[in-house]
PDB file of N, CA and C in Angstrom:
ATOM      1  N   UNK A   1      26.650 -65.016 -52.854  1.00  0.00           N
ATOM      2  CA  UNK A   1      27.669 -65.230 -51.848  1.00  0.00           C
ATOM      3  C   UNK A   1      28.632 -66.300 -52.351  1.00  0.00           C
ATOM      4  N   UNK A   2      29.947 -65.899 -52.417  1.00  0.00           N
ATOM      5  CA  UNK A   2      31.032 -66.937 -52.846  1.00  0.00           C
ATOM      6  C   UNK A   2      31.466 -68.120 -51.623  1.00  0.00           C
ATOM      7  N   UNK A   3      31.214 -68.809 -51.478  1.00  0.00           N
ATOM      8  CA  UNK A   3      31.746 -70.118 -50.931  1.00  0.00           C
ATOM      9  C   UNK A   3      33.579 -70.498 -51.278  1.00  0.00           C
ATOM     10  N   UNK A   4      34.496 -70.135 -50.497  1.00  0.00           N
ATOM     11  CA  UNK A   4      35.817 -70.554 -51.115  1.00  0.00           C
ATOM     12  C   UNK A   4      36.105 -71.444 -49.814  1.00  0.00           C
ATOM     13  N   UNK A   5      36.888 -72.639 -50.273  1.00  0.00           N
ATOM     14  CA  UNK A   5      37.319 -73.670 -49.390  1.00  0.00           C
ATOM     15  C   UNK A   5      39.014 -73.170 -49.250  1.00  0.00           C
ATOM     16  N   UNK A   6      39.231 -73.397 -47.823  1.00  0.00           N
ATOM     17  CA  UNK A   6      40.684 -73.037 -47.347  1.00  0.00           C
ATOM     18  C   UNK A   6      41.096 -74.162 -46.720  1.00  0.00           C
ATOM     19  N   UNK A   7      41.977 -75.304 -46.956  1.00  0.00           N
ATOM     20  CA  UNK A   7      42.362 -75.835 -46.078  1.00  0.00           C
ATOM     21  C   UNK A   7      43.519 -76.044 -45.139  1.00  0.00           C
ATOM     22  N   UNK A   8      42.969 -76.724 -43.954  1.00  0.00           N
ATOM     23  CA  UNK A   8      44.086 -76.944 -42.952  1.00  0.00           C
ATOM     24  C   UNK A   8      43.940 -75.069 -42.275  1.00  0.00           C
ATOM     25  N   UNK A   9      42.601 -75.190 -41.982  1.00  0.00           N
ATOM     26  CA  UNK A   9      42.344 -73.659 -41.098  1.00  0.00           C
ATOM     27  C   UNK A   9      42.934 -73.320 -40.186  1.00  0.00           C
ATOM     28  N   UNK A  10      43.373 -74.472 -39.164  1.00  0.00           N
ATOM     29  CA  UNK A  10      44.183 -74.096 -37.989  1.00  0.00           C
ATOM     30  C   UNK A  10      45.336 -73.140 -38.220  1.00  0.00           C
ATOM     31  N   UNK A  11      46.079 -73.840 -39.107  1.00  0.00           N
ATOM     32  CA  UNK A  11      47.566 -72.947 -39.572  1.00  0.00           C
ATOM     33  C   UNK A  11      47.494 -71.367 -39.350  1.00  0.00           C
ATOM     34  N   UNK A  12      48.961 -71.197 -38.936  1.00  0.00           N
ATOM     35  CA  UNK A  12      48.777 -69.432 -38.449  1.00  0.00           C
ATOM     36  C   UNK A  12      48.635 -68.427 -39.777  1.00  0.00           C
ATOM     37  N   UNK A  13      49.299 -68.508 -41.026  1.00  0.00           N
ATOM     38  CA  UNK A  13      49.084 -68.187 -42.325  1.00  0.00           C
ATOM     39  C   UNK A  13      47.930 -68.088 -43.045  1.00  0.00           C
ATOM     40  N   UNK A  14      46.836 -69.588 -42.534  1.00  0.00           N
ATOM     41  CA  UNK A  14      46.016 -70.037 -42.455  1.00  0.00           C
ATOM     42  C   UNK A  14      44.655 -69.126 -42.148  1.00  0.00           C
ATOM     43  N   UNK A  15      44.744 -68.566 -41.183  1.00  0.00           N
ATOM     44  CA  UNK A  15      44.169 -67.517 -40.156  1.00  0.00           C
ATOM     45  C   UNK A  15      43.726 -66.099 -40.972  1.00  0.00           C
ATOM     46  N   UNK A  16      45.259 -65.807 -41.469  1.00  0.00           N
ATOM     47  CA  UNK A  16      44.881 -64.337 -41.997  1.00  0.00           C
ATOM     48  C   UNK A  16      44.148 -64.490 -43.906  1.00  0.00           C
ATOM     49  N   UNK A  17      44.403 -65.652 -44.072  1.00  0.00           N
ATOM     50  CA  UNK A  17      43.986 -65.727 -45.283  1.00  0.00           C
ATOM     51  C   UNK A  17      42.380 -66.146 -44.779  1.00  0.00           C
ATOM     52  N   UNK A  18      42.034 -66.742 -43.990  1.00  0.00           N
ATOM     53  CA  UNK A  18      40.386 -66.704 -43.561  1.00  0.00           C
ATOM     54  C   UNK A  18      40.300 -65.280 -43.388  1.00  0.00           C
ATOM     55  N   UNK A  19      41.159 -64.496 -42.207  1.00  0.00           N
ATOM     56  CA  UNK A  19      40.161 -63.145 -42.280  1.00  0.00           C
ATOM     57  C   UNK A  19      40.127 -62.208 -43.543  1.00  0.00           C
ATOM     58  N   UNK A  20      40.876 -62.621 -44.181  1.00  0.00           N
ATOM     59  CA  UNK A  20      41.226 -61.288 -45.684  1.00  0.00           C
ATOM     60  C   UNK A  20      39.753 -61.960 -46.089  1.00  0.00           C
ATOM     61  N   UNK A  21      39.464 -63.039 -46.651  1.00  0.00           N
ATOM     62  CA  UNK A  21      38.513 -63.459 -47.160  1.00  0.00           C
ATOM     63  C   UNK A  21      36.846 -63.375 -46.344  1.00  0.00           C
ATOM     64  N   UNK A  22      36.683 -63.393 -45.650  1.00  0.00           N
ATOM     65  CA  UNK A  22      35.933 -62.509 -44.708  1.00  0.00           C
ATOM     66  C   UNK A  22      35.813 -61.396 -44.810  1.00  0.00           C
ATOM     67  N   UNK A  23      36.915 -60.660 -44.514  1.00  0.00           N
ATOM     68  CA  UNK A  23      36.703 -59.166 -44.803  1.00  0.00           C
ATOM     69  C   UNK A  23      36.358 -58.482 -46.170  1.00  0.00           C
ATOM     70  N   UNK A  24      36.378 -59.480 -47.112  1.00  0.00           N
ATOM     71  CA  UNK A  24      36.092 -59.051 -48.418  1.00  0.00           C
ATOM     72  C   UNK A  24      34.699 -59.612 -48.824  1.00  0.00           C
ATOM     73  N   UNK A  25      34.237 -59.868 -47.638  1.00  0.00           N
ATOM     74  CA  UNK A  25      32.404 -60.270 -48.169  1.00  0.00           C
ATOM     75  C   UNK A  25      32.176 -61.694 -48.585  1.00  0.00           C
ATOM     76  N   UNK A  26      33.529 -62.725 -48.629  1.00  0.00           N
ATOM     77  CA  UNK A  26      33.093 -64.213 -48.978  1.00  0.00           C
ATOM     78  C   UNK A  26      33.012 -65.149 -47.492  1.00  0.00           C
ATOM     79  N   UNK A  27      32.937 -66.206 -47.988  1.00  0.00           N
ATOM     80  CA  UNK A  27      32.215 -67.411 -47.286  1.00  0.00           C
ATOM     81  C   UNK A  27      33.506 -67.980 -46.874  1.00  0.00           C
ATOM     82  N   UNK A  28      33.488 -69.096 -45.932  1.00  0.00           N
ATOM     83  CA  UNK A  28      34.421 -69.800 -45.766  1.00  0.00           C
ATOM     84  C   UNK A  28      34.382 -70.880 -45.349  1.00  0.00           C
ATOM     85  N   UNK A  29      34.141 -72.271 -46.080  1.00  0.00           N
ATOM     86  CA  UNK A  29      34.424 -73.194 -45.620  1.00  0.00           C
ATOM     87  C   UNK A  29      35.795 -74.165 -45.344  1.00  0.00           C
ATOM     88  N   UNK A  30      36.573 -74.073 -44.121  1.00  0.00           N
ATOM     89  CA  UNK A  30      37.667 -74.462 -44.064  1.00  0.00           C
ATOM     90  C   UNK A  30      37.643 -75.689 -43.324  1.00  0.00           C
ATOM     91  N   UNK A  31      39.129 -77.118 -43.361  1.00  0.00           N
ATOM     92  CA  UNK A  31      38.723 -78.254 -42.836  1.00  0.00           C
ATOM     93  C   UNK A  31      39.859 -77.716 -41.989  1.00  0.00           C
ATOM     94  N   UNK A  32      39.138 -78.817 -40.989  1.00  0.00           N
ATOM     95  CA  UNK A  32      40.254 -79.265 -39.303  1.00  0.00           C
ATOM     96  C   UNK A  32      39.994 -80.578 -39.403  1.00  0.00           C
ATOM     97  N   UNK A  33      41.168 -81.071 -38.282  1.00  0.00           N
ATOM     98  CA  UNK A  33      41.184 -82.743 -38.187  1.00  0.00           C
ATOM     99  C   UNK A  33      40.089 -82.494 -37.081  1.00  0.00           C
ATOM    100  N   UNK A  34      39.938 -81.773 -36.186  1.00  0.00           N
ATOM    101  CA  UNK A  34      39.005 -82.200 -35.372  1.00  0.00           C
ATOM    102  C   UNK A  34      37.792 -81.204 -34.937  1.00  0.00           C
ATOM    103  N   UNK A  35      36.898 -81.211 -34.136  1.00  0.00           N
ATOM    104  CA  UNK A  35      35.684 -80.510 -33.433  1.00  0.00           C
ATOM    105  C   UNK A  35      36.686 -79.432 -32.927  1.00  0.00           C
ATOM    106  N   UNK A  36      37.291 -79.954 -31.629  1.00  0.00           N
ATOM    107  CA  UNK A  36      37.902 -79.204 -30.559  1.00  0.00           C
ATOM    108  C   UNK A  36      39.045 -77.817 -31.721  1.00  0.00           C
ATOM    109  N   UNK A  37      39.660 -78.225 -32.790  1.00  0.00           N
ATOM    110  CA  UNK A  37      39.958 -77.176 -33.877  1.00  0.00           C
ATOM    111  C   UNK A  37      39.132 -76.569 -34.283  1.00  0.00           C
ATOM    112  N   UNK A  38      37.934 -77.083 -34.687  1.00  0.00           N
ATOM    113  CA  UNK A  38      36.845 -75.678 -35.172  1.00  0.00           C
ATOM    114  C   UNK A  38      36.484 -75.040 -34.377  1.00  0.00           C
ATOM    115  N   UNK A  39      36.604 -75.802 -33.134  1.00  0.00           N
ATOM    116  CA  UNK A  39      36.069 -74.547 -32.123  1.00  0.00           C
ATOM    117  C   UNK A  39      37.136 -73.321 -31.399  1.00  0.00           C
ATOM    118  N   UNK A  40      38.164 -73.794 -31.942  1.00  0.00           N
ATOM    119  CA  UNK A  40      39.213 -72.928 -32.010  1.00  0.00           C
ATOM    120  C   UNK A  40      39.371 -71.385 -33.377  1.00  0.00           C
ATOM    121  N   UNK A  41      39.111 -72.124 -33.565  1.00  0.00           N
ATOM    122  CA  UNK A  41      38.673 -70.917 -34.951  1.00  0.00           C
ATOM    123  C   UNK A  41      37.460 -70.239 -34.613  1.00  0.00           C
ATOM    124  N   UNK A  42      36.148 -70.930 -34.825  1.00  0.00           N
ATOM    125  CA  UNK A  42      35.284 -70.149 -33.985  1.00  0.00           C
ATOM    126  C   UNK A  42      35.416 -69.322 -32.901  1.00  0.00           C
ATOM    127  N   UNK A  43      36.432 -69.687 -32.000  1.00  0.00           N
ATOM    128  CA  UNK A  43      36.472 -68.937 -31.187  1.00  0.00           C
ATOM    129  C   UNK A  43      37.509 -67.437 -31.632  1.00  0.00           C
ATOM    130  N   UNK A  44      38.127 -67.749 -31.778  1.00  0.00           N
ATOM    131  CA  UNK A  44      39.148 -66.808 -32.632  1.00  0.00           C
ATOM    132  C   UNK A  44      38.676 -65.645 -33.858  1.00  0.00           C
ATOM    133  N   UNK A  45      37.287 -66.468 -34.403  1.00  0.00           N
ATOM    134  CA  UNK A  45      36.552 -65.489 -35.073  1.00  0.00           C
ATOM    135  C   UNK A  45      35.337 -65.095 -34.800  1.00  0.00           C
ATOM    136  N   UNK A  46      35.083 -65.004 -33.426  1.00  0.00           N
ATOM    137  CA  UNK A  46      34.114 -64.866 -32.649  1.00  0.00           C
ATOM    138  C   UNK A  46      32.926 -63.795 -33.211  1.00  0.00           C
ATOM    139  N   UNK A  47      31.494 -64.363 -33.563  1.00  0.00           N
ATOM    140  CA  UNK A  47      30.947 -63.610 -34.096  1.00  0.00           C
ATOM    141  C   UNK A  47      30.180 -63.642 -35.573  1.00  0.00           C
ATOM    142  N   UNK A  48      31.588 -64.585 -35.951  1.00  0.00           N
ATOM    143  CA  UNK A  48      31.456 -64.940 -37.467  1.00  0.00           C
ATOM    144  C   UNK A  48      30.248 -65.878 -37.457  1.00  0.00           C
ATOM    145  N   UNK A  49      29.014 -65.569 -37.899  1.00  0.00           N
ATOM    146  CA  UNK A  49      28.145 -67.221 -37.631  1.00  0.00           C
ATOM    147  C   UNK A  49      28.530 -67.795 -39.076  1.00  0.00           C
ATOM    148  N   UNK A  50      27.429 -69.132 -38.903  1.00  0.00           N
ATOM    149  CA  UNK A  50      27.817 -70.386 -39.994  1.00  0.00           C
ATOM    150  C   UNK A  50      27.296 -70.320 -41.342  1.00  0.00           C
ATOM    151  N   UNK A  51      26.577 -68.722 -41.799  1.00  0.00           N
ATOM    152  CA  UNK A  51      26.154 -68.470 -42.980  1.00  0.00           C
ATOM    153  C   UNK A  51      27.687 -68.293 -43.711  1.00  0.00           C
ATOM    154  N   UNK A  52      28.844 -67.641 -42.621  1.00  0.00           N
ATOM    155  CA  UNK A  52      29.687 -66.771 -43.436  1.00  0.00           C
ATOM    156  C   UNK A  52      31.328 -67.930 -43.004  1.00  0.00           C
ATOM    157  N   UNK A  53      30.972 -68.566 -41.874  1.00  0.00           N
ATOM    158  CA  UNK A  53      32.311 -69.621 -41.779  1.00  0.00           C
ATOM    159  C   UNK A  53      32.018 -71.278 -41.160  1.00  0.00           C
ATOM    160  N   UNK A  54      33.007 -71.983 -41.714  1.00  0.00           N
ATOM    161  CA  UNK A  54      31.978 -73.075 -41.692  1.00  0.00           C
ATOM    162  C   UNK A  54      33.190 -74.038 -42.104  1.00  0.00           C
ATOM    163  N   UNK A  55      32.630 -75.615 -41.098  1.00  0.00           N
ATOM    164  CA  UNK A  55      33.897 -76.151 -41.034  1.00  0.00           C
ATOM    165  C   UNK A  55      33.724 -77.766 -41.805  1.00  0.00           C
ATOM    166  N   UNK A  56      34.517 -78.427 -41.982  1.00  0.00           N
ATOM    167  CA  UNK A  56      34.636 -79.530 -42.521  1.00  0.00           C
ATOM    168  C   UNK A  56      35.281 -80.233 -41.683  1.00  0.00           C
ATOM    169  N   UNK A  57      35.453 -81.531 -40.915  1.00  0.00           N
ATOM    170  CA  UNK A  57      36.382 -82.618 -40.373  1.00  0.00           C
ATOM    171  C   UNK A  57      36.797 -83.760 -41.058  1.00  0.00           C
ATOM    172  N   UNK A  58      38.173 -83.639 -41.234  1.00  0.00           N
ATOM    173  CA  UNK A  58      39.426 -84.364 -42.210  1.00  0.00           C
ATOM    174  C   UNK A  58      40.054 -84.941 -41.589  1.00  0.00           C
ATOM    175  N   UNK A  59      39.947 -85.881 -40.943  1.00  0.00           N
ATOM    176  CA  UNK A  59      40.970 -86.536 -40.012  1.00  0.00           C
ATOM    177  C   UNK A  59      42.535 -86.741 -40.514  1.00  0.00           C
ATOM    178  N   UNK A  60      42.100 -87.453 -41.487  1.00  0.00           N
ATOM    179  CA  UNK A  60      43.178 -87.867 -42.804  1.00  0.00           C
ATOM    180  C   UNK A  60      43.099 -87.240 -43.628  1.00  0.00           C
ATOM    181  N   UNK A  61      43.800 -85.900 -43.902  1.00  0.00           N
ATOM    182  CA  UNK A  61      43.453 -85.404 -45.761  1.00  0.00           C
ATOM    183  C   UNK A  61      44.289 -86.277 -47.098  1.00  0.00           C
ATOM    184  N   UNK A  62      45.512 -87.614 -46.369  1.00  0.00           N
ATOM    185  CA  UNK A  62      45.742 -88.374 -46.949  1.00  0.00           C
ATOM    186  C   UNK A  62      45.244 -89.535 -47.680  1.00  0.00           C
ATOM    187  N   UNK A  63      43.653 -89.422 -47.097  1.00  0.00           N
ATOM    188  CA  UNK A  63      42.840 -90.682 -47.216  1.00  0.00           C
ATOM    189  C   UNK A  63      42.072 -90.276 -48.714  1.00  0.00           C
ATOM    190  N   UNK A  64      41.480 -91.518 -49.612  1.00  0.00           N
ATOM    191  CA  UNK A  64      41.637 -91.167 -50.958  1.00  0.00           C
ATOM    192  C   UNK A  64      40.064 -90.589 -50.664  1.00  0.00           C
ATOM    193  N   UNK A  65      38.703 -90.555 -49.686  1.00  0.00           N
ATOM    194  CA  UNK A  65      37.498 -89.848 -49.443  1.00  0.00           C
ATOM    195  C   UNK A  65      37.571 -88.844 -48.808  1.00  0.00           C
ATOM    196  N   UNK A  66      39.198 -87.976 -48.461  1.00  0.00           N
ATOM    197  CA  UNK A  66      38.894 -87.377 -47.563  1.00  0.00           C
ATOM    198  C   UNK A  66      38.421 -86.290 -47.397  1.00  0.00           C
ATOM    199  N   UNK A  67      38.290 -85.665 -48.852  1.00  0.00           N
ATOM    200  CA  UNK A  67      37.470 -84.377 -49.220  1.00  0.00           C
ATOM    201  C   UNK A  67      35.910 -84.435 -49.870  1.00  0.00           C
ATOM    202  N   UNK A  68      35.679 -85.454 -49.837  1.00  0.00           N
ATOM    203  CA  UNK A  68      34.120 -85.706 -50.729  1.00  0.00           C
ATOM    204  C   UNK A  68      33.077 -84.977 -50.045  1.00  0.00           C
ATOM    205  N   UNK A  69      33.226 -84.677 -48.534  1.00  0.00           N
ATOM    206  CA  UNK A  69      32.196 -84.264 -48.175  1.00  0.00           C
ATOM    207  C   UNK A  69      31.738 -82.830 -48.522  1.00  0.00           C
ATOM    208  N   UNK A  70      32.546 -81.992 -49.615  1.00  0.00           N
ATOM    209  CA  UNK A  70      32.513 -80.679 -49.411  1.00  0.00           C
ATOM    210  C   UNK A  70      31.773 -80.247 -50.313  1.00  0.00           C
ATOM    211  N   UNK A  71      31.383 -81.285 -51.459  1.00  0.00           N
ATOM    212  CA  UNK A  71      30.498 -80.759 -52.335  1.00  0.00           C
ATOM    213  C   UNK A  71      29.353 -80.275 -51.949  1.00  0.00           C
ATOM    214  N   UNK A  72      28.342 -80.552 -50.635  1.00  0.00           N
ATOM    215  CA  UNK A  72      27.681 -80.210 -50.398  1.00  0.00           C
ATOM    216  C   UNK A  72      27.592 -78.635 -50.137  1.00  0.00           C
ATOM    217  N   UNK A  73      29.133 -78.041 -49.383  1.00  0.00           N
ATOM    218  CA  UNK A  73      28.804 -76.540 -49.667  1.00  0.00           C
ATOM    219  C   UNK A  73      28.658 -75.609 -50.965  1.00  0.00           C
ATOM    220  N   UNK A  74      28.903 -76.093 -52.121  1.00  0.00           N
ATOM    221  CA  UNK A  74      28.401 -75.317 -52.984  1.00  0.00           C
ATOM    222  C   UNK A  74      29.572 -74.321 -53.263  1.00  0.00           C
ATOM    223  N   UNK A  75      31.328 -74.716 -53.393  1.00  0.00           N
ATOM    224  CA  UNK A  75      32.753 -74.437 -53.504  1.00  0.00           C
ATOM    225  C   UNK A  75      32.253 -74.012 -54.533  1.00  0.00           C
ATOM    226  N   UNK A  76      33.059 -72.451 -54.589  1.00  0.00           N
ATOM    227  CA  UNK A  76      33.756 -71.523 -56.021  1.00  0.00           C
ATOM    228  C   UNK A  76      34.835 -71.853 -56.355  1.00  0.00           C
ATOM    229  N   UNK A  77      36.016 -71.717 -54.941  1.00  0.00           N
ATOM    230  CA  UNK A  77      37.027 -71.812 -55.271  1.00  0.00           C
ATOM    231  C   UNK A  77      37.695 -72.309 -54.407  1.00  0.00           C
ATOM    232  N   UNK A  78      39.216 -72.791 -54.163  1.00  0.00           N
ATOM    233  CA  UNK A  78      39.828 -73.543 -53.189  1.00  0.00           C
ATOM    234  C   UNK A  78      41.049 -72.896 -53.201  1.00  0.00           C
ATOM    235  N   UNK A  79      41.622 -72.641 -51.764  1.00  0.00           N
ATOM    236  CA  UNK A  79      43.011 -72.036 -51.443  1.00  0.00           C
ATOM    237  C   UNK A  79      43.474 -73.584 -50.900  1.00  0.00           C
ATOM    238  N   UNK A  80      44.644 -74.523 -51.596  1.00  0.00           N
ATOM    239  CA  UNK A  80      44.842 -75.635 -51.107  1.00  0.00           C
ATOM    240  C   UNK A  80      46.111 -75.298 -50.152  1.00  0.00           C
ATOM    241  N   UNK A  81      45.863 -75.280 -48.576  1.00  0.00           N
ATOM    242  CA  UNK A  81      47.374 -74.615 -48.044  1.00  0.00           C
ATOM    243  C   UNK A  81      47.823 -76.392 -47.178  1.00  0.00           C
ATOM    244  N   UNK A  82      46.648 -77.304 -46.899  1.00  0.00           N
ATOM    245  CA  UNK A  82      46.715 -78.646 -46.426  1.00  0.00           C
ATOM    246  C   UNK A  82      48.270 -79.490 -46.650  1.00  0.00           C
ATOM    247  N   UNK A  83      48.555 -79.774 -45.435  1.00  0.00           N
ATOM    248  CA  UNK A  83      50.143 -80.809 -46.132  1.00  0.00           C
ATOM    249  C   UNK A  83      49.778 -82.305 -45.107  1.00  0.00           C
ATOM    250  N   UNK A  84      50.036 -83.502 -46.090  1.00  0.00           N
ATOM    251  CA  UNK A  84      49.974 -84.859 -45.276  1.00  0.00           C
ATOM    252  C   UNK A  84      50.977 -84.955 -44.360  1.00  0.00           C
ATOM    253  N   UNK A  85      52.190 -84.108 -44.225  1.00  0.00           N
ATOM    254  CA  UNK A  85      53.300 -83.676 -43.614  1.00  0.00           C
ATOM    255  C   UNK A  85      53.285 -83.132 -42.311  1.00  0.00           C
ATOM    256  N   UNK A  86      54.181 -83.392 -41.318  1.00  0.00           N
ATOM    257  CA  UNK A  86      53.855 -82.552 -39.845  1.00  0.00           C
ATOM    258  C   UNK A  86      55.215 -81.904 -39.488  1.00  0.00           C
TER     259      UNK A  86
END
């Protein structure tokens, strides 16, 4: 099972590049700044359990730790779509 990291999941662009990747049999670990965002996605991909999507919290993706936590999923690959920008 491929593990690919997507970030900044909320985004509407964001969305269809989680489901293409889904629909093609991979994993998805994507970050949100918050809980109440993953559960927005979750909800939106209702069904999907946490073998196949799966979230990270980034408050700051400007901050110089703010991705360290992801090694633990076991990343192939990374779609970087994240901007420090609003």
């Amino acid at each position: 099972m491929t593990w690919i990291l997507v970030t900044s999941g909320t985004g509407f662009v964001v969305g269809h590049v989680i489901y293409v990747l889904l629909k093609r049999g991979h994993s998805v670990v994507t970050t949100v700044h918050s809980e109440p965002k993953a559960q927005s996605i979750r909800n939106a991909f209702h069904g999907v359990g946490e073998e196949k999507l799966n979230f990270d919290i980034v408050p700051d993706i400007a901050a110089k730790d703010a991705f360290q936590g992801l090694g633990a999923h076991g990343l192939e690959a990374a779609i970087q779509v994240a901007s420090p920008m609003s």
